[in-house]
N, C-alpha and C. Protein backbone atom coordinates (compact mmCIF):
# COMPACT_ATOMS: atom_id res chain seq x y z
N UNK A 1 153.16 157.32 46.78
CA UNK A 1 152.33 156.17 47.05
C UNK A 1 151.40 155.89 45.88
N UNK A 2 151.04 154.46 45.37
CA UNK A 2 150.24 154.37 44.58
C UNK A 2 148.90 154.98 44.74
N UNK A 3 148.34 154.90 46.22
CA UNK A 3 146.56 155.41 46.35
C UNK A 3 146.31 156.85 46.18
N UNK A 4 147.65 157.62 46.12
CA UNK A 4 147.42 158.97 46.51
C UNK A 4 147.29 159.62 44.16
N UNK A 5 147.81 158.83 43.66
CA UNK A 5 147.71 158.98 42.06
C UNK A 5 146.59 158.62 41.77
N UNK A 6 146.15 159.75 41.16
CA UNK A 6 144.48 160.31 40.05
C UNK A 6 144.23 158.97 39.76
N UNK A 7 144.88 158.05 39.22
CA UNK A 7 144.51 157.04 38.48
C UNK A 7 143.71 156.14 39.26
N UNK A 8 144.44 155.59 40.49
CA UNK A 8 143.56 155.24 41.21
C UNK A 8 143.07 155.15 42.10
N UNK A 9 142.26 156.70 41.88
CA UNK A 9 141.58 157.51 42.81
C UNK A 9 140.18 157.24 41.74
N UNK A 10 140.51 157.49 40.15
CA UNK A 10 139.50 157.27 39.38
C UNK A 10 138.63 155.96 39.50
N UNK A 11 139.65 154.84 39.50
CA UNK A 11 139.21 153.82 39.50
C UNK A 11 138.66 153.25 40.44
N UNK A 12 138.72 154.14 41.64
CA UNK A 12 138.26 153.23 42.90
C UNK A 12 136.16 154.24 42.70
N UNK A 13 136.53 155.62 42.61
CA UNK A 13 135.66 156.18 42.18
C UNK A 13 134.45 155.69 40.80
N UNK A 14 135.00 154.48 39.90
CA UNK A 14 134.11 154.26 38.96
C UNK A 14 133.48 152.44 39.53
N UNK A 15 134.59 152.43 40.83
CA UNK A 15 133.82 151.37 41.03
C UNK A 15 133.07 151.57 42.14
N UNK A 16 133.20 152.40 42.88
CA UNK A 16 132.10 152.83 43.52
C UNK A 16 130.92 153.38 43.37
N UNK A 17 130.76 153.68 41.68
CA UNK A 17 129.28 154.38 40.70
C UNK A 17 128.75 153.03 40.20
N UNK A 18 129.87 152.01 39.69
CA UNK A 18 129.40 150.68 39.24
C UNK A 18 128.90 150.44 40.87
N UNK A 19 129.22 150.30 41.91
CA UNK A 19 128.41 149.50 42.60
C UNK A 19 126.97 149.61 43.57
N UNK A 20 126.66 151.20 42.89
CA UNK A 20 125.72 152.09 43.31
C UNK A 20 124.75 151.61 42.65
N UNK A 21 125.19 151.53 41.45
CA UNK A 21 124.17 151.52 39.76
C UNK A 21 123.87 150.18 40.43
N UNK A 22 124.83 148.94 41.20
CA UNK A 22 123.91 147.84 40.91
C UNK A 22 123.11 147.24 42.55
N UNK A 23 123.34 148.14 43.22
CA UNK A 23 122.40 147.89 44.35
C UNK A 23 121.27 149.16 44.47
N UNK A 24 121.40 150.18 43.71
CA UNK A 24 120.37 150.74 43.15
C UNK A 24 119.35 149.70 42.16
N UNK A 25 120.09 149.22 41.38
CA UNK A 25 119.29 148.06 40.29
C UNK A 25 118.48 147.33 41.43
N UNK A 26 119.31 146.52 41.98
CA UNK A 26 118.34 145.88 42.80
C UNK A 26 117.69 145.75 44.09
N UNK A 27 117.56 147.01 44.63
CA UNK A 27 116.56 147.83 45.58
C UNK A 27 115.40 148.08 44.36
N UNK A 28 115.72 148.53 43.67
CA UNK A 28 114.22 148.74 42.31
C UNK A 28 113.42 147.54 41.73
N UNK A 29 114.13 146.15 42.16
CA UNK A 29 113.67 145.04 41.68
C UNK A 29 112.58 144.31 42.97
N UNK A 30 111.78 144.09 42.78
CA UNK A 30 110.67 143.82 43.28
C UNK A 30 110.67 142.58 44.11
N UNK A 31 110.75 141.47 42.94
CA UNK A 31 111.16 140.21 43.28
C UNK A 31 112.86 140.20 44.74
N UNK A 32 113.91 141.12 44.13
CA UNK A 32 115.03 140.97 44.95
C UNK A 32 114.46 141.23 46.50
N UNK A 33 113.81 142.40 46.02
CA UNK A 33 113.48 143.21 47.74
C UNK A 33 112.61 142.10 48.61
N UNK A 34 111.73 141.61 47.45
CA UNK A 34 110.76 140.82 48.78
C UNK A 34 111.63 139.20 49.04
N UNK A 35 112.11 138.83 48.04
CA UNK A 35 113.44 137.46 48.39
C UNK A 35 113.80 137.82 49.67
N UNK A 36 115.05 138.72 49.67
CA UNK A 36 115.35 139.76 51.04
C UNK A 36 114.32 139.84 52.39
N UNK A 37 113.24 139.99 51.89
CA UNK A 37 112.58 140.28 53.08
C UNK A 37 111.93 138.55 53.76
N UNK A 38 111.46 138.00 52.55
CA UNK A 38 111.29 136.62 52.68
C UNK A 38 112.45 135.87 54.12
N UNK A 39 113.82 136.62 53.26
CA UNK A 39 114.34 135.37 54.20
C UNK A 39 114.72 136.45 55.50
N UNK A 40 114.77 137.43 55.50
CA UNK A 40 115.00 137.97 57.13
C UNK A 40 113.84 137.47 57.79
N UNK A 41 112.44 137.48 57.47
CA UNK A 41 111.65 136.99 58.13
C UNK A 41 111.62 135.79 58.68
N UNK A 42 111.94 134.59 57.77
CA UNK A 42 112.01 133.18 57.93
C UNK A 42 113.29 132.90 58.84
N UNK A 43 114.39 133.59 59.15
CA UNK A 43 114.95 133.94 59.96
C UNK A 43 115.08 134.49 61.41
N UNK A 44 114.29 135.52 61.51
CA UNK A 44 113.57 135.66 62.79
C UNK A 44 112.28 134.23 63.70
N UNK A 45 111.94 133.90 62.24
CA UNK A 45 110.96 132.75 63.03
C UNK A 45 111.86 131.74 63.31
N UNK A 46 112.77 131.42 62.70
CA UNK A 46 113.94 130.40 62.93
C UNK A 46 114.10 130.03 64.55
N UNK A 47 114.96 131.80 64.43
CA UNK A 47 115.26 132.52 65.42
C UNK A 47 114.47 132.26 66.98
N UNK A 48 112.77 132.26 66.60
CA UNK A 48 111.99 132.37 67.73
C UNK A 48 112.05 131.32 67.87
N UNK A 49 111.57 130.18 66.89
CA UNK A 49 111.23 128.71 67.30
C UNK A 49 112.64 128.28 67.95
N UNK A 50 113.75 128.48 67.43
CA UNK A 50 114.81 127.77 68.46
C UNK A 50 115.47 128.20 70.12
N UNK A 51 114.62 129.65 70.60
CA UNK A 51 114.50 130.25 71.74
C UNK A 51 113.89 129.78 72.37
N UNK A 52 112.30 129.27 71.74
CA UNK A 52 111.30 128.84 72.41
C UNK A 52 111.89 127.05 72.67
N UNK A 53 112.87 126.25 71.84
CA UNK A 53 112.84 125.13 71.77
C UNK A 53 114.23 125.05 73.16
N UNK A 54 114.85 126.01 73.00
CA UNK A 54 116.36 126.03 73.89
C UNK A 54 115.13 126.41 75.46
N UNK A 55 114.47 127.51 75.38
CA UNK A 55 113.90 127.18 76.97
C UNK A 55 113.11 126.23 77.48
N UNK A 56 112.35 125.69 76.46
CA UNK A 56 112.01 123.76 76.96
C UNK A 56 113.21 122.86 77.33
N UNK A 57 114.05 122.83 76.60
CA UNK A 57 115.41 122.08 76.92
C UNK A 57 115.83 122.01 78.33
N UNK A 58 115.87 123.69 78.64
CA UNK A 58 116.70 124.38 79.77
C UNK A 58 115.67 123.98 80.98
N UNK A 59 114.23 124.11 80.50
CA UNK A 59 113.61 123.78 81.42
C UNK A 59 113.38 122.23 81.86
N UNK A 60 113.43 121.55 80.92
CA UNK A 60 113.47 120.00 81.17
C UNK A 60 114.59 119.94 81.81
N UNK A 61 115.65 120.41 81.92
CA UNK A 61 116.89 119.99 82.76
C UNK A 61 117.33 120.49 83.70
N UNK A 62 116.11 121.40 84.00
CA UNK A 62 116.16 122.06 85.38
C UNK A 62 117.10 123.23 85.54
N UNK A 63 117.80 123.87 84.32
CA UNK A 63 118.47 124.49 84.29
C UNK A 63 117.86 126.49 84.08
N UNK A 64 118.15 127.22 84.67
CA UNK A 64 117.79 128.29 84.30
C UNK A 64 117.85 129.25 83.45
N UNK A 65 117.28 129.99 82.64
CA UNK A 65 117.13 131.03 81.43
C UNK A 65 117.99 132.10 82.01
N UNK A 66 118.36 132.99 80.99
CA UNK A 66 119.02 134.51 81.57
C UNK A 66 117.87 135.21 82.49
N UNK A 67 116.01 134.85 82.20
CA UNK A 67 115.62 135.78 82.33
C UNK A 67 115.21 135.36 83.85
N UNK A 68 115.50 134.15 84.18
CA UNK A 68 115.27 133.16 85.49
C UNK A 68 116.63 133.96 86.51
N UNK A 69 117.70 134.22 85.65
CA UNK A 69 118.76 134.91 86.78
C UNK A 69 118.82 135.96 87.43
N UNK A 70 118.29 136.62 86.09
CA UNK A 70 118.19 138.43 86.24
C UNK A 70 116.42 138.26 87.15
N UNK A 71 115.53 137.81 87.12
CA UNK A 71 114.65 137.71 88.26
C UNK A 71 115.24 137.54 89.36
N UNK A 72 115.98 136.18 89.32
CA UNK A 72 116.78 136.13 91.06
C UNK A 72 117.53 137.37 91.15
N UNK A 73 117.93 137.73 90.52
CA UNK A 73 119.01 138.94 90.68
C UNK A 73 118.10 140.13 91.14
N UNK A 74 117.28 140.47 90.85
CA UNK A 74 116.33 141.44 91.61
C UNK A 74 115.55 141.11 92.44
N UNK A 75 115.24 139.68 92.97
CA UNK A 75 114.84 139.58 94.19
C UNK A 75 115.91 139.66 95.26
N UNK A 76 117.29 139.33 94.66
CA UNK A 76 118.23 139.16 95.91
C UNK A 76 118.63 140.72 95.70
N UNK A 77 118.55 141.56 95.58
CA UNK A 77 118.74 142.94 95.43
C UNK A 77 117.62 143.65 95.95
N UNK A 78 116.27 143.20 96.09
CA UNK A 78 115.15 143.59 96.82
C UNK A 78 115.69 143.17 98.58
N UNK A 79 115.70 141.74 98.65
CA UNK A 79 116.04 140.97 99.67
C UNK A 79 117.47 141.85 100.83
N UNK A 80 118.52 142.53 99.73
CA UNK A 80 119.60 143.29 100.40
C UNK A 80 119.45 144.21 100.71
N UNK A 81 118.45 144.67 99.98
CA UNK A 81 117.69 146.32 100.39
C UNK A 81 116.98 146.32 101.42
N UNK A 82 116.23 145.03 102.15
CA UNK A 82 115.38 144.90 102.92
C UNK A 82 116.05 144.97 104.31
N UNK A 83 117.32 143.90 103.90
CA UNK A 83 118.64 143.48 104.92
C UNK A 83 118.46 145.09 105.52
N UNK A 84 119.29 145.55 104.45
CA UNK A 84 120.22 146.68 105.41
C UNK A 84 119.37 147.84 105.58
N UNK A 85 117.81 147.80 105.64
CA UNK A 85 117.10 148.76 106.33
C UNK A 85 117.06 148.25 107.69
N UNK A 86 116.73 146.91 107.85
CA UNK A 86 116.52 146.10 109.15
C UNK A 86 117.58 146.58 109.97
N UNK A 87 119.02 146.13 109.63
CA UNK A 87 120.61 146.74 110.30
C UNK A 87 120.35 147.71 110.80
N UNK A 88 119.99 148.99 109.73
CA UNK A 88 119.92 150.22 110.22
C UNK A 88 118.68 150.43 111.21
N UNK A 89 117.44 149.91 111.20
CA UNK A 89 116.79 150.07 112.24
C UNK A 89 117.54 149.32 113.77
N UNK A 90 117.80 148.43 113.40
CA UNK A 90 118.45 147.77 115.08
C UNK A 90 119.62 148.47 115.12
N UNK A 91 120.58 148.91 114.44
CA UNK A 91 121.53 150.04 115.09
C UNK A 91 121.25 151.05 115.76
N UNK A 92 120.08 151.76 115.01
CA UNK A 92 119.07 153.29 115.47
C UNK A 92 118.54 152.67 117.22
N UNK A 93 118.03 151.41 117.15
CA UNK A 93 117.49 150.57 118.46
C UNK A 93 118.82 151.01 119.59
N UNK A 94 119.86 150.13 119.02
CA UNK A 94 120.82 150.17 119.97
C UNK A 94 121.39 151.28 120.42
N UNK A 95 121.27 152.07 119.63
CA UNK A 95 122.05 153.59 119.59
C UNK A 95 121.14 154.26 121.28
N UNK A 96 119.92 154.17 120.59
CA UNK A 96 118.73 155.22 121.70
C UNK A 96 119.13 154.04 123.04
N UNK A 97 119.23 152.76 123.03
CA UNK A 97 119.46 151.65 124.41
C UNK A 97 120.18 152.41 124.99
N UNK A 98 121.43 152.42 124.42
CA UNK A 98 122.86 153.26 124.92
C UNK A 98 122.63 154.04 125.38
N UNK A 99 121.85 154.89 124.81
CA UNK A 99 121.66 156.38 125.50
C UNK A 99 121.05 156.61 126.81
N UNK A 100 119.87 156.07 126.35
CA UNK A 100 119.05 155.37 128.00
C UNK A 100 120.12 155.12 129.17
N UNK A 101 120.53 153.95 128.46
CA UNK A 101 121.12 152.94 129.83
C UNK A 101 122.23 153.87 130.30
N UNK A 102 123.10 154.88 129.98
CA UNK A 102 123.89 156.14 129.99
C UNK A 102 123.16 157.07 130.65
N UNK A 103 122.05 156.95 130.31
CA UNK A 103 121.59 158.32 131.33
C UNK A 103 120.74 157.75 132.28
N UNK A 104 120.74 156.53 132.93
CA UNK A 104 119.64 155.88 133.77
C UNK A 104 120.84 156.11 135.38
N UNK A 105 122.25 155.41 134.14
CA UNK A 105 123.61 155.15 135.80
C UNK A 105 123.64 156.30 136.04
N UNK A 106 123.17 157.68 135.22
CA UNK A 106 123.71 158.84 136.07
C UNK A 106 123.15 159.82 137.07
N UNK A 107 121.19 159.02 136.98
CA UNK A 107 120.80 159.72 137.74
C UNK A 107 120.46 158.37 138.64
């Protein structure tokens, strides 16, 4: 196979020192790093202002956010939890009725 020959094994190896040397170069450059940081930042604000502009939207149209679902979603998960304690108390109800009304015909 060609990849498995020294040759270019070397060459993949001198371009992997060339490409050290030049993002080493410019991690050391001052101006590059803060450019870089410039625009991740201006990016994140991008980022916020068009979150903040998409939930006015969503809200003008009456439409709901993820964070509007996942709220309903834990009230109706509070709400089912509530359900099936209730069930289980009126089963526990009916259970002891039974028992009663079972031992009332026998004496």
């Amino acid at each position: 196979m060609i990849t498995d020959s020294t040759f270019v094994k070397r060459v993949f190896e001198m371009g992997e020192d060339q490409l050290n040397k030049v993002v080493q170069a410019l991690l050391a450059n001052e101006k590059f790093v803060g450019a870089v940081q410039a625009i991740v930042n201006n990016s994140l604000k991008a980022k916020g202002v068009l979150d903040k502009n998409l939930r006015i939207a969503l809200s003008a149209m009456s439409l709901p956010t993820v964070s509007d679902v996942d709220n309903l979603r834990g009230k109706l998960d509070e709400l089912d939890q509530a359900i099936q304690r209730i069930e289980k108390a009126v089963s526990q109800i009916a259970a002891e009725e039974a028992r009663r009304g079972t031992g009332d015909k026998r004496a």
